[in-house]
N, C-alpha and C. Protein backbone atom coordinates (compact mmCIF):
# COMPACT_ATOMS: atom_id res chain seq x y z
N UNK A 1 -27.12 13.12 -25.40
CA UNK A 1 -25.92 12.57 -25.99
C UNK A 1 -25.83 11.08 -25.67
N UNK A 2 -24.88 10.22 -26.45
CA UNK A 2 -25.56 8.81 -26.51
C UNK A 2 -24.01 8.59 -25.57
N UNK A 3 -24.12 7.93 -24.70
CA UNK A 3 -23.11 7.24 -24.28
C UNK A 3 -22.13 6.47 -25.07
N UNK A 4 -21.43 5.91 -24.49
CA UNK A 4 -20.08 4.97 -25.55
C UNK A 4 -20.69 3.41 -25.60
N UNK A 5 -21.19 3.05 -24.28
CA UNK A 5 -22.14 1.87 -24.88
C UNK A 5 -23.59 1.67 -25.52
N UNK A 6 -23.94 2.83 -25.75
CA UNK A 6 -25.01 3.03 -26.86
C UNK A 6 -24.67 3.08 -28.39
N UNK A 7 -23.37 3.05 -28.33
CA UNK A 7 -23.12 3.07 -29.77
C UNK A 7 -22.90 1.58 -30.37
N UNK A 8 -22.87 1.88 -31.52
CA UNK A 8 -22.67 0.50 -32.17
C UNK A 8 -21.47 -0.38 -31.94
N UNK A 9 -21.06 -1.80 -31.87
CA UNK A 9 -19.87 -2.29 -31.74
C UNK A 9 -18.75 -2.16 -32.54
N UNK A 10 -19.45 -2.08 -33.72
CA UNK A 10 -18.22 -1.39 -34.73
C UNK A 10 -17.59 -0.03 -34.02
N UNK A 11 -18.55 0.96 -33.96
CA UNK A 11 -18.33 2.44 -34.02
C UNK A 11 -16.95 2.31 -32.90
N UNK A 12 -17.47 1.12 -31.14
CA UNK A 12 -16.70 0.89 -30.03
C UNK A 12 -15.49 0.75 -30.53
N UNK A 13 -15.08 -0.59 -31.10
CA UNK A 13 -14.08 -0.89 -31.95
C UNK A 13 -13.00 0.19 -32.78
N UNK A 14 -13.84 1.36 -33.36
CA UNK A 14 -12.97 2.04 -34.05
C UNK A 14 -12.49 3.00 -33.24
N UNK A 15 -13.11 3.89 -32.23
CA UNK A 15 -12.96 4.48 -30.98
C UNK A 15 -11.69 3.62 -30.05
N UNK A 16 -12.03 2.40 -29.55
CA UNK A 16 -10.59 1.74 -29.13
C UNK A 16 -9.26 1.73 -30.66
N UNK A 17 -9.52 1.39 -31.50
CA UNK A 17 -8.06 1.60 -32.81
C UNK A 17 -7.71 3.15 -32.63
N UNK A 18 -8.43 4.10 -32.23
CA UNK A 18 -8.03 5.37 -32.23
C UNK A 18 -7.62 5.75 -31.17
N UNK A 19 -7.58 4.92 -29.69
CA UNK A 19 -6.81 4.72 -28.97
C UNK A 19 -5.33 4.41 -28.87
N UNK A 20 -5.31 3.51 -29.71
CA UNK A 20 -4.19 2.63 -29.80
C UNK A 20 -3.47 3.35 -31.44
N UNK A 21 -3.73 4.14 -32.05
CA UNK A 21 -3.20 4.67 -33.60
C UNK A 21 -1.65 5.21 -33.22
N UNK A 22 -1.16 4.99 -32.23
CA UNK A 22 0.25 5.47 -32.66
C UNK A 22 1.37 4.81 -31.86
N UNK A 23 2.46 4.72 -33.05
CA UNK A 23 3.55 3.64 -32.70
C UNK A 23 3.67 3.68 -30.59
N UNK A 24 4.16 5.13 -31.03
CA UNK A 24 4.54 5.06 -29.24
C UNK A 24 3.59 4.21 -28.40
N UNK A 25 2.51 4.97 -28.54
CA UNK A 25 1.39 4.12 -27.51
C UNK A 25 1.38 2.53 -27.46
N UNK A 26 1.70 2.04 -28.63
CA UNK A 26 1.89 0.34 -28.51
C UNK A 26 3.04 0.55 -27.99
N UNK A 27 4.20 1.03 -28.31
CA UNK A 27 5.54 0.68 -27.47
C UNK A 27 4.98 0.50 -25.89
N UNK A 28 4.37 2.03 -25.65
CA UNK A 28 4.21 1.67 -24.04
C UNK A 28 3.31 1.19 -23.67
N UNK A 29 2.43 0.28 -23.69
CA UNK A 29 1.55 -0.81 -23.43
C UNK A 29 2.76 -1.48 -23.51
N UNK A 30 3.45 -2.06 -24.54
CA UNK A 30 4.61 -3.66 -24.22
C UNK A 30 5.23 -3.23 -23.24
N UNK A 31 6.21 -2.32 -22.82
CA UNK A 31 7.12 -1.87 -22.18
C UNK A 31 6.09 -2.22 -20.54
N UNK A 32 4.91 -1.69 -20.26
CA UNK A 32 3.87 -2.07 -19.45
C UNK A 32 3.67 -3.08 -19.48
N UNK A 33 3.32 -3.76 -20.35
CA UNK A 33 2.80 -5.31 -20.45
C UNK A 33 4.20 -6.60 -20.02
N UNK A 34 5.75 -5.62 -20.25
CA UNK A 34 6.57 -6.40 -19.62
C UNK A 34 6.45 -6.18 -18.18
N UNK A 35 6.22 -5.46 -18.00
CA UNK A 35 7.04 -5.04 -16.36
C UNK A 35 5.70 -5.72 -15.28
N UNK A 36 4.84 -5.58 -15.80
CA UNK A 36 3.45 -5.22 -15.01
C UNK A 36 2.86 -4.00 -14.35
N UNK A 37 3.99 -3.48 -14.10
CA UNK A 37 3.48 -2.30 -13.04
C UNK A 37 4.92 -1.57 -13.39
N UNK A 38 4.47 -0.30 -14.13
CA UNK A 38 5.82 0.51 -14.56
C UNK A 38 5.67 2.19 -13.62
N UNK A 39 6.61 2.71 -13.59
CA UNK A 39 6.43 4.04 -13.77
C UNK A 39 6.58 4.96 -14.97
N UNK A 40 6.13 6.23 -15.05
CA UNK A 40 6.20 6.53 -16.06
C UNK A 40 7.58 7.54 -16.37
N UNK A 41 8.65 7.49 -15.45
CA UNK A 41 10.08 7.50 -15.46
C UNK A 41 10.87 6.53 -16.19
N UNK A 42 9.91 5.18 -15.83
CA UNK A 42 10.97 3.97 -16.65
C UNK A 42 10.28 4.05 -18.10
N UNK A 43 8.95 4.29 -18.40
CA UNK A 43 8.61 4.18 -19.51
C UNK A 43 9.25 5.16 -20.54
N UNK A 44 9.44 6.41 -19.86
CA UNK A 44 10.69 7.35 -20.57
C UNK A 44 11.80 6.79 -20.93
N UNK A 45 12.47 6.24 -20.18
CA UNK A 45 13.60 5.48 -20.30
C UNK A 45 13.90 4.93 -20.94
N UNK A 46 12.89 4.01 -21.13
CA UNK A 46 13.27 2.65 -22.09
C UNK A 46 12.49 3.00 -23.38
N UNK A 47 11.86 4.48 -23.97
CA UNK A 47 11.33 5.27 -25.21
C UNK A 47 12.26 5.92 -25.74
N UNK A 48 13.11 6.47 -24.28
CA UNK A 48 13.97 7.48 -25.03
C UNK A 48 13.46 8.67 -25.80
N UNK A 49 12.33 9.38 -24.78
CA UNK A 49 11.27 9.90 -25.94
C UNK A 49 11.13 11.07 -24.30
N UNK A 50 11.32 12.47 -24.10
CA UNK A 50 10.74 13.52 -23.63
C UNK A 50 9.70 13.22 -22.65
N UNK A 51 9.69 13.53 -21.34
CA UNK A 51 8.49 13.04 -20.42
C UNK A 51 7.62 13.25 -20.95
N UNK A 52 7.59 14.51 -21.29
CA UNK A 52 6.58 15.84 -21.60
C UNK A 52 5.28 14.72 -23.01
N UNK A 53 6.35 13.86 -24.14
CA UNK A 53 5.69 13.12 -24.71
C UNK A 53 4.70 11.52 -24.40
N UNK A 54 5.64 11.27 -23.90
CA UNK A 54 5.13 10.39 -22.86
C UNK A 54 3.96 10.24 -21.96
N UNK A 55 3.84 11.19 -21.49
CA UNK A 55 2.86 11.79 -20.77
C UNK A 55 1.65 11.66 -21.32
N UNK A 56 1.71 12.41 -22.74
CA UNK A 56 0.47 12.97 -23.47
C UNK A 56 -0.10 10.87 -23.96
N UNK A 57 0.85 10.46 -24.31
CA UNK A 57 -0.02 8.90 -24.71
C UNK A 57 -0.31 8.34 -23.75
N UNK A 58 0.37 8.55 -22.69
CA UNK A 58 -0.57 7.71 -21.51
C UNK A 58 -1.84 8.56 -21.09
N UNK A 59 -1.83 9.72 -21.32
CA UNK A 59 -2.99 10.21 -20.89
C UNK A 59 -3.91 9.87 -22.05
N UNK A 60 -3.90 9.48 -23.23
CA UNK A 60 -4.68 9.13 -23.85
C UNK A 60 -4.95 7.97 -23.80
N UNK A 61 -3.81 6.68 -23.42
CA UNK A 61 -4.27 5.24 -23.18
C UNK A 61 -5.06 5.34 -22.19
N UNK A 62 -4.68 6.19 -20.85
CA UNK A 62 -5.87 5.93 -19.59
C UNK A 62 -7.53 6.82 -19.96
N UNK A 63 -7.52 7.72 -21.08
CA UNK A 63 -8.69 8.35 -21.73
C UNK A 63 -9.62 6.71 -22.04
N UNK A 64 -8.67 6.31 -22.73
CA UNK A 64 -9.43 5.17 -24.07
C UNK A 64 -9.65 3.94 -22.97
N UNK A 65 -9.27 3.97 -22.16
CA UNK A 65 -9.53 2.99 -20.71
C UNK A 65 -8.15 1.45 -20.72
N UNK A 66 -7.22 1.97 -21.77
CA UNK A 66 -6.40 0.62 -22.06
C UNK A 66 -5.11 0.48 -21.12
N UNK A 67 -5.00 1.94 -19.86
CA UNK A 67 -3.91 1.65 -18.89
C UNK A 67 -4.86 1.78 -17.29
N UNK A 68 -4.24 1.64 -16.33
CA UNK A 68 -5.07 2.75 -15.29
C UNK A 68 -3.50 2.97 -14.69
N UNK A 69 -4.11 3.77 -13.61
CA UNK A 69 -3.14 4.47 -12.95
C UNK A 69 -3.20 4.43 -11.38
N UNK A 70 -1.40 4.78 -10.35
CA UNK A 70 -1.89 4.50 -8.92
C UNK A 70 -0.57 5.79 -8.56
N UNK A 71 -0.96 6.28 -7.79
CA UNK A 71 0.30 7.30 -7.31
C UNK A 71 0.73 6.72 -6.34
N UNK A 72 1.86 6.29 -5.80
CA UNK A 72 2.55 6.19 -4.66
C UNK A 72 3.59 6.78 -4.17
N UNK A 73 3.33 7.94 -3.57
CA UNK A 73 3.83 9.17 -3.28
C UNK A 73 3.84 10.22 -3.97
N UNK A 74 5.73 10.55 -4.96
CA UNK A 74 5.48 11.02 -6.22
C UNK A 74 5.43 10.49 -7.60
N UNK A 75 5.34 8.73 -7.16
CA UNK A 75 5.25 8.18 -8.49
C UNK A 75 4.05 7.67 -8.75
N UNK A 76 4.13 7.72 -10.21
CA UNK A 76 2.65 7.31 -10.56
C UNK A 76 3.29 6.09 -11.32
N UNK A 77 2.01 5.31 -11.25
CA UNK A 77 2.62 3.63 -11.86
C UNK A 77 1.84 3.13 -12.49
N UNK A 78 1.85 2.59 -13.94
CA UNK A 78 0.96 2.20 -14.50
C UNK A 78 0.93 0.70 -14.95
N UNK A 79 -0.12 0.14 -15.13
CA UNK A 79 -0.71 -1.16 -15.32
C UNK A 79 -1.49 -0.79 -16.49
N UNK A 80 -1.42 -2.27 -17.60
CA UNK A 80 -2.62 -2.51 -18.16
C UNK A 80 -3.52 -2.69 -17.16
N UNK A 81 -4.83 -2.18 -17.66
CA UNK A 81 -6.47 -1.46 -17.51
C UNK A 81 -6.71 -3.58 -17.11
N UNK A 82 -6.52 -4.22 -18.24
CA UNK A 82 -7.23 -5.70 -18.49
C UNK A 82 -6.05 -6.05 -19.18
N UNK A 83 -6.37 -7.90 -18.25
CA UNK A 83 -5.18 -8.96 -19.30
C UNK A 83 -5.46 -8.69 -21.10
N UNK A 84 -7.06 -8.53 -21.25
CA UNK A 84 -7.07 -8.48 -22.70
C UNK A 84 -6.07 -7.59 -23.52
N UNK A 85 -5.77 -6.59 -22.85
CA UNK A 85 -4.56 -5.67 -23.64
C UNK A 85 -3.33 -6.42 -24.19
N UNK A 86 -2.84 -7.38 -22.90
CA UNK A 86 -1.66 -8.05 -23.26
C UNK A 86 -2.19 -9.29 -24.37
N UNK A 87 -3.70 -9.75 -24.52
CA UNK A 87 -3.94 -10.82 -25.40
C UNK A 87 -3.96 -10.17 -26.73
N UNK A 88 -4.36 -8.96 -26.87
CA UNK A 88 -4.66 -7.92 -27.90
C UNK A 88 -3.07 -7.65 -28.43
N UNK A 89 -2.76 -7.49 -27.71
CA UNK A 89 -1.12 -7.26 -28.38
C UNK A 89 -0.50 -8.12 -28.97
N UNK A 90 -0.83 -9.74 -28.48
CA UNK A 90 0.23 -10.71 -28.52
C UNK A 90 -0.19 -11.46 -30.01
N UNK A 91 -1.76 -11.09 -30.09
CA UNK A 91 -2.54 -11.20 -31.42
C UNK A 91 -2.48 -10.67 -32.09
N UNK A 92 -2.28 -9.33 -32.40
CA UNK A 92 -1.97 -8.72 -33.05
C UNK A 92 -0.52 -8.48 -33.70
N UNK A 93 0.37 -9.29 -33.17
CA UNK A 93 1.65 -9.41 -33.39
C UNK A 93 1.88 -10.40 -33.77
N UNK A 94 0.82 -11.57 -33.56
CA UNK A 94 0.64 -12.80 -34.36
C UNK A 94 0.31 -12.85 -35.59
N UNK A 95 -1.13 -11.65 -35.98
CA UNK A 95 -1.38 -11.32 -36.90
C UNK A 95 -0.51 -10.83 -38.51
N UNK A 96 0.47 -10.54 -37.84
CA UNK A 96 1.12 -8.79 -38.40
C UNK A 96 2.44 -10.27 -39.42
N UNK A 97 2.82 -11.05 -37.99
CA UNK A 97 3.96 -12.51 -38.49
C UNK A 97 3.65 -12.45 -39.72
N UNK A 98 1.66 -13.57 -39.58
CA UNK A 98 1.39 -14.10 -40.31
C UNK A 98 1.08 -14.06 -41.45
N UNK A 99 0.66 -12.33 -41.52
CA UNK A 99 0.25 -11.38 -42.58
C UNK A 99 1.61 -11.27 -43.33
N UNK A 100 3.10 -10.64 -42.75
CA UNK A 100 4.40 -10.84 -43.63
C UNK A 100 4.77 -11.96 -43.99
N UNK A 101 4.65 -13.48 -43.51
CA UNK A 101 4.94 -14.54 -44.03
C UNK A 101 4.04 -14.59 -45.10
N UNK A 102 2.71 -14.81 -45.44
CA UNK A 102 1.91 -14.49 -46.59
C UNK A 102 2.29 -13.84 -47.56
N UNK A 103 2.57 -12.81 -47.56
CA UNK A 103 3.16 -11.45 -49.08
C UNK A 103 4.76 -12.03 -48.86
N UNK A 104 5.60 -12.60 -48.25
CA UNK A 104 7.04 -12.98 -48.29
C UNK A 104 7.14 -13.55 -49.96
């Protein structure tokens, strides 16, 4: 079986977008990307969204490698993985401006 860096850069690329394919999961990267270091109590919080849901996208952001994780005690606390997440976001939200000012 071919590893994830044996594959092509495209293929990498579409594998990370399928990371990142759902609203929530960008919410909680920003909500992360504000705080620096969240728990995943506050990230409920400020979703307003079921632990139980919550849960399941961070376990897929820390799958796709775009959070990590630290327990301290019974909390677990999460960080973007890499600054690139927060550059990835902030570009992509640059993008998204520039793309609606265009079709405006």
């Amino acid at each position: 079986m071919l590893s994830t860096t044996d594959l092509p850069i495209y293929q990498r690329k579409a594998d990370l977008f399928k990371g990142l394919a759902h609203p929530y999961r960008i919410r909680a990267l920003e909500i992360i990307d504000t705080h620096g270091e969240v728990s995943a109590g506050q990230i409920v919080k400020e979703m307003d969204l079921e632990a139980s849901h919550v849960s399941q996208h961070l376990k897929v952001l820390r799958k796709f490698g775009l959070v990590s994780s630290q327990r301290e005690g019974l909390t677990v606390l999460y960080r973007l993985a890499f600054p690139e997440v927060a550059d990835f976001l902030l570009v992509s939200r640059s993008l998204l401006n520039r793309m609606a000012g265009e079709h405006a």
